[in-house]
Protein backbone atom coordinates (compact mmCIF):
# COMPACT_ATOMS: atom_id res chain seq x y z
CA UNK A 1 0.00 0.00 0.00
CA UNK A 2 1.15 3.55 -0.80
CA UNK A 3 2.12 6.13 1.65
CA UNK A 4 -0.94 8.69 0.01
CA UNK A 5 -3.40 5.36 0.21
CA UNK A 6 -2.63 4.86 3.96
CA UNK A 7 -2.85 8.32 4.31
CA UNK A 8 -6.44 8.27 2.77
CA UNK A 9 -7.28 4.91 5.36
CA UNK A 10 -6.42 7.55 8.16
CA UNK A 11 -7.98 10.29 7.21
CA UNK A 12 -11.66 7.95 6.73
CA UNK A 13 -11.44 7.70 10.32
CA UNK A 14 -10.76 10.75 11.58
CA UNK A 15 -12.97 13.18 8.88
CA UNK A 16 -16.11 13.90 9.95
CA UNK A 17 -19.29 12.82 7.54
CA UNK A 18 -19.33 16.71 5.77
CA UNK A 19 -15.84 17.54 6.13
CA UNK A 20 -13.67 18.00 2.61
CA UNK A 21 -10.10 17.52 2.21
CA UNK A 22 -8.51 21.49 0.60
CA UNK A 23 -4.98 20.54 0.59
CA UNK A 24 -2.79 17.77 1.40
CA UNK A 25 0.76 17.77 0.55
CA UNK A 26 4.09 16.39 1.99
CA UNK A 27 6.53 18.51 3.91
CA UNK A 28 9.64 18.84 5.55
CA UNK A 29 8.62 20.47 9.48
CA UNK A 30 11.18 23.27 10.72
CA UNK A 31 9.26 23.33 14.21
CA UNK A 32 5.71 21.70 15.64
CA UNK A 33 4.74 22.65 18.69
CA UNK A 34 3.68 19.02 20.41
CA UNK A 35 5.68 17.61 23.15
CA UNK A 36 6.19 14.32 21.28
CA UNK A 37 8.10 15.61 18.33
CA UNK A 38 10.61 17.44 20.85
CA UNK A 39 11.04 13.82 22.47
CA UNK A 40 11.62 12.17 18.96
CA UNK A 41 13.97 14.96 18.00
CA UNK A 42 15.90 14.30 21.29
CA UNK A 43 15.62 10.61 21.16
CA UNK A 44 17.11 10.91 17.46
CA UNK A 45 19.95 13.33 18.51
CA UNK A 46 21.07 11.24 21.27
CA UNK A 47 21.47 8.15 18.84
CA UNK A 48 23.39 9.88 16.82
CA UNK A 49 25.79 11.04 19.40
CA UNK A 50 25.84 7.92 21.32
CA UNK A 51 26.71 6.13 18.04
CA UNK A 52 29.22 8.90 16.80
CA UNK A 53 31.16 7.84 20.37
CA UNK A 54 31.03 4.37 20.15
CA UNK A 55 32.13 4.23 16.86
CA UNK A 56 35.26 7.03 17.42
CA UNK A 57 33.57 9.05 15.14
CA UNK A 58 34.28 5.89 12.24
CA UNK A 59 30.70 6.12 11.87
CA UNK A 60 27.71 9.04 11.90
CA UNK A 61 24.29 10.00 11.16
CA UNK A 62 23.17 13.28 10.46
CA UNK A 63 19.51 13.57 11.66
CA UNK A 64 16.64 15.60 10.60
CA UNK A 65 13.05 15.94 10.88
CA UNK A 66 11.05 12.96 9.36
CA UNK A 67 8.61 13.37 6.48
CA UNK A 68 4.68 14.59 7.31
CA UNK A 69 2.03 14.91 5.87
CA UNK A 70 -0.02 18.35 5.75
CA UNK A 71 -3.89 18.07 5.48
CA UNK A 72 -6.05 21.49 5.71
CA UNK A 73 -10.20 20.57 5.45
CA UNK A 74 -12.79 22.41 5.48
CA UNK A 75 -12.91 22.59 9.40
CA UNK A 76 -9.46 21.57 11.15
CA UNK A 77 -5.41 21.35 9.96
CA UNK A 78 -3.93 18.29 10.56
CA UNK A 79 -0.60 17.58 10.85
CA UNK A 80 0.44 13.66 10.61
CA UNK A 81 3.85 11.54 10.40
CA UNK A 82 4.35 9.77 7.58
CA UNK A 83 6.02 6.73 7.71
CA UNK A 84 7.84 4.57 5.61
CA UNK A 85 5.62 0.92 6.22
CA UNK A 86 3.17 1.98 9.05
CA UNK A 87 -0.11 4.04 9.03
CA UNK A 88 0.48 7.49 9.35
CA UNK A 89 -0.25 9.02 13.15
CA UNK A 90 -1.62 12.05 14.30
CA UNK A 91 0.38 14.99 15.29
CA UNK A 92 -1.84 17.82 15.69
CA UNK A 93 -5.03 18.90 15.10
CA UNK A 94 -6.66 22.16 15.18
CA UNK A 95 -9.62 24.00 14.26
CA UNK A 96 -9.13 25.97 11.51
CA UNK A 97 -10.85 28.74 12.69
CA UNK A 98 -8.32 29.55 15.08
CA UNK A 99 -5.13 29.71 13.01
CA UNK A 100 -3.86 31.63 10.60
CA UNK A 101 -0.66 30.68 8.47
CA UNK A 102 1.82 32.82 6.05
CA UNK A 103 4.69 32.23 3.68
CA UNK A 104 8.06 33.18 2.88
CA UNK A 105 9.71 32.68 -0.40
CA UNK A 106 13.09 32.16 0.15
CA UNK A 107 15.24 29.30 -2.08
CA UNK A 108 12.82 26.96 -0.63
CA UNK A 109 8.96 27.92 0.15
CA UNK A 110 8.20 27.67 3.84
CA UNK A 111 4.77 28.23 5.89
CA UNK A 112 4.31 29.40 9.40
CA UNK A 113 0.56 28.63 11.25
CA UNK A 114 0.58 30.11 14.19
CA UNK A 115 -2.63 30.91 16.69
CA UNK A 116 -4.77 33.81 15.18
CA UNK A 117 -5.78 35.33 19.12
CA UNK A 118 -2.19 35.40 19.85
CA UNK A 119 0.15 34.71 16.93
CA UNK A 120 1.67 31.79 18.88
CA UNK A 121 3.90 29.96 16.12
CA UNK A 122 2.58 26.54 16.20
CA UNK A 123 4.57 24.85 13.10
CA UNK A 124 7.38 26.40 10.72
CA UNK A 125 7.25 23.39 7.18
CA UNK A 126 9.33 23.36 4.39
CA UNK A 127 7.64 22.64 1.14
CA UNK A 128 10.69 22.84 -0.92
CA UNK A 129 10.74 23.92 -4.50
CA UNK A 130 6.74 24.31 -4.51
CA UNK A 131 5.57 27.75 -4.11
CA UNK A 132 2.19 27.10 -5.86
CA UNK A 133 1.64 24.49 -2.76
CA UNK A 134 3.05 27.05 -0.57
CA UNK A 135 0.60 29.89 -1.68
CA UNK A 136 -2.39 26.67 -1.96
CA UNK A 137 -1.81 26.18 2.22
CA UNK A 138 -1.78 29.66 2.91
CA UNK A 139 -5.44 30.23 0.91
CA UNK A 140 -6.64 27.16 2.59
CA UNK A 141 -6.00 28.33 6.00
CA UNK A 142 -7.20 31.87 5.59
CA UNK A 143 -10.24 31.04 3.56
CA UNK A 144 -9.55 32.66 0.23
CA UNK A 145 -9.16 31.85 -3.10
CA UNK A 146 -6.41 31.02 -4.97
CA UNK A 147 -5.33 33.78 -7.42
């Protein structure tokens, strides 16, 4: 099975009945603000390290941030990992209502969405070389068209 197909098996469960998928794209995340990612990030650092000394520094690994999936509907913005063999897992959720996201065009296009009452970043993603996907998340998550 595909990564988008188990992606689609996920998201049947967790849509409601008259909810519609806007975007869904794959991205690189900078920074998500969920305890569990800081633990992975830690978890994947330390291995690194703990390898790097065992091995004299014969052997290391460079680590980054895993591959995720971005999925705004018409009612929340989910964030969810994306695995290699597994079903995807949920990251975050939030209403849409209360977020509001922007982009940056730099070499690569990146997308903050941060809390609209306070401007609290929430995640930073790097969608590479695709700024019509970058400016396609940004409509999504402030409700207007693309244009």
């Amino acid at each position: 099975m595909s990564a988008k197909s188990r992606l689609q098996k996920v998201l049947s469960t967790i849509l409601e009945h008259d909810e519609t998928v806007v975007v869904q794209t794959g991205m690189q995340v900078k920074k998500l603000k969920t305890r569990d990612e800081a633990k992975r990030t830690l978890a994947r650092t330390a291995g690194s390290l703990a390898l790097g000394i065992a091995t004299a520094g014969s052997f290391t690994v460079v680590t980054s941030t895993a591959p995720s999936w971005l999925v705004v509907t018409s009612r929340r913005v989910f964030v969810l990992s994306r695995p290699d063999f597994a079903d995807p897992e949920l990251l975050m959720q939030v209403p849409l209502a209360e977020v509001t996201a922007s982009r940056k065009q730099r070499i690569l296009a990146e997308v903050s969405i941060g809390m609209r009452s306070d401007g609290e970043p929430l995640l930073r993603m790097n969608l590479g070389w695709r700024p019509g996907t970058a400016r396609r998340v940004v409509a999504a998550v402030e409700g207007v068209p693309v244009g």
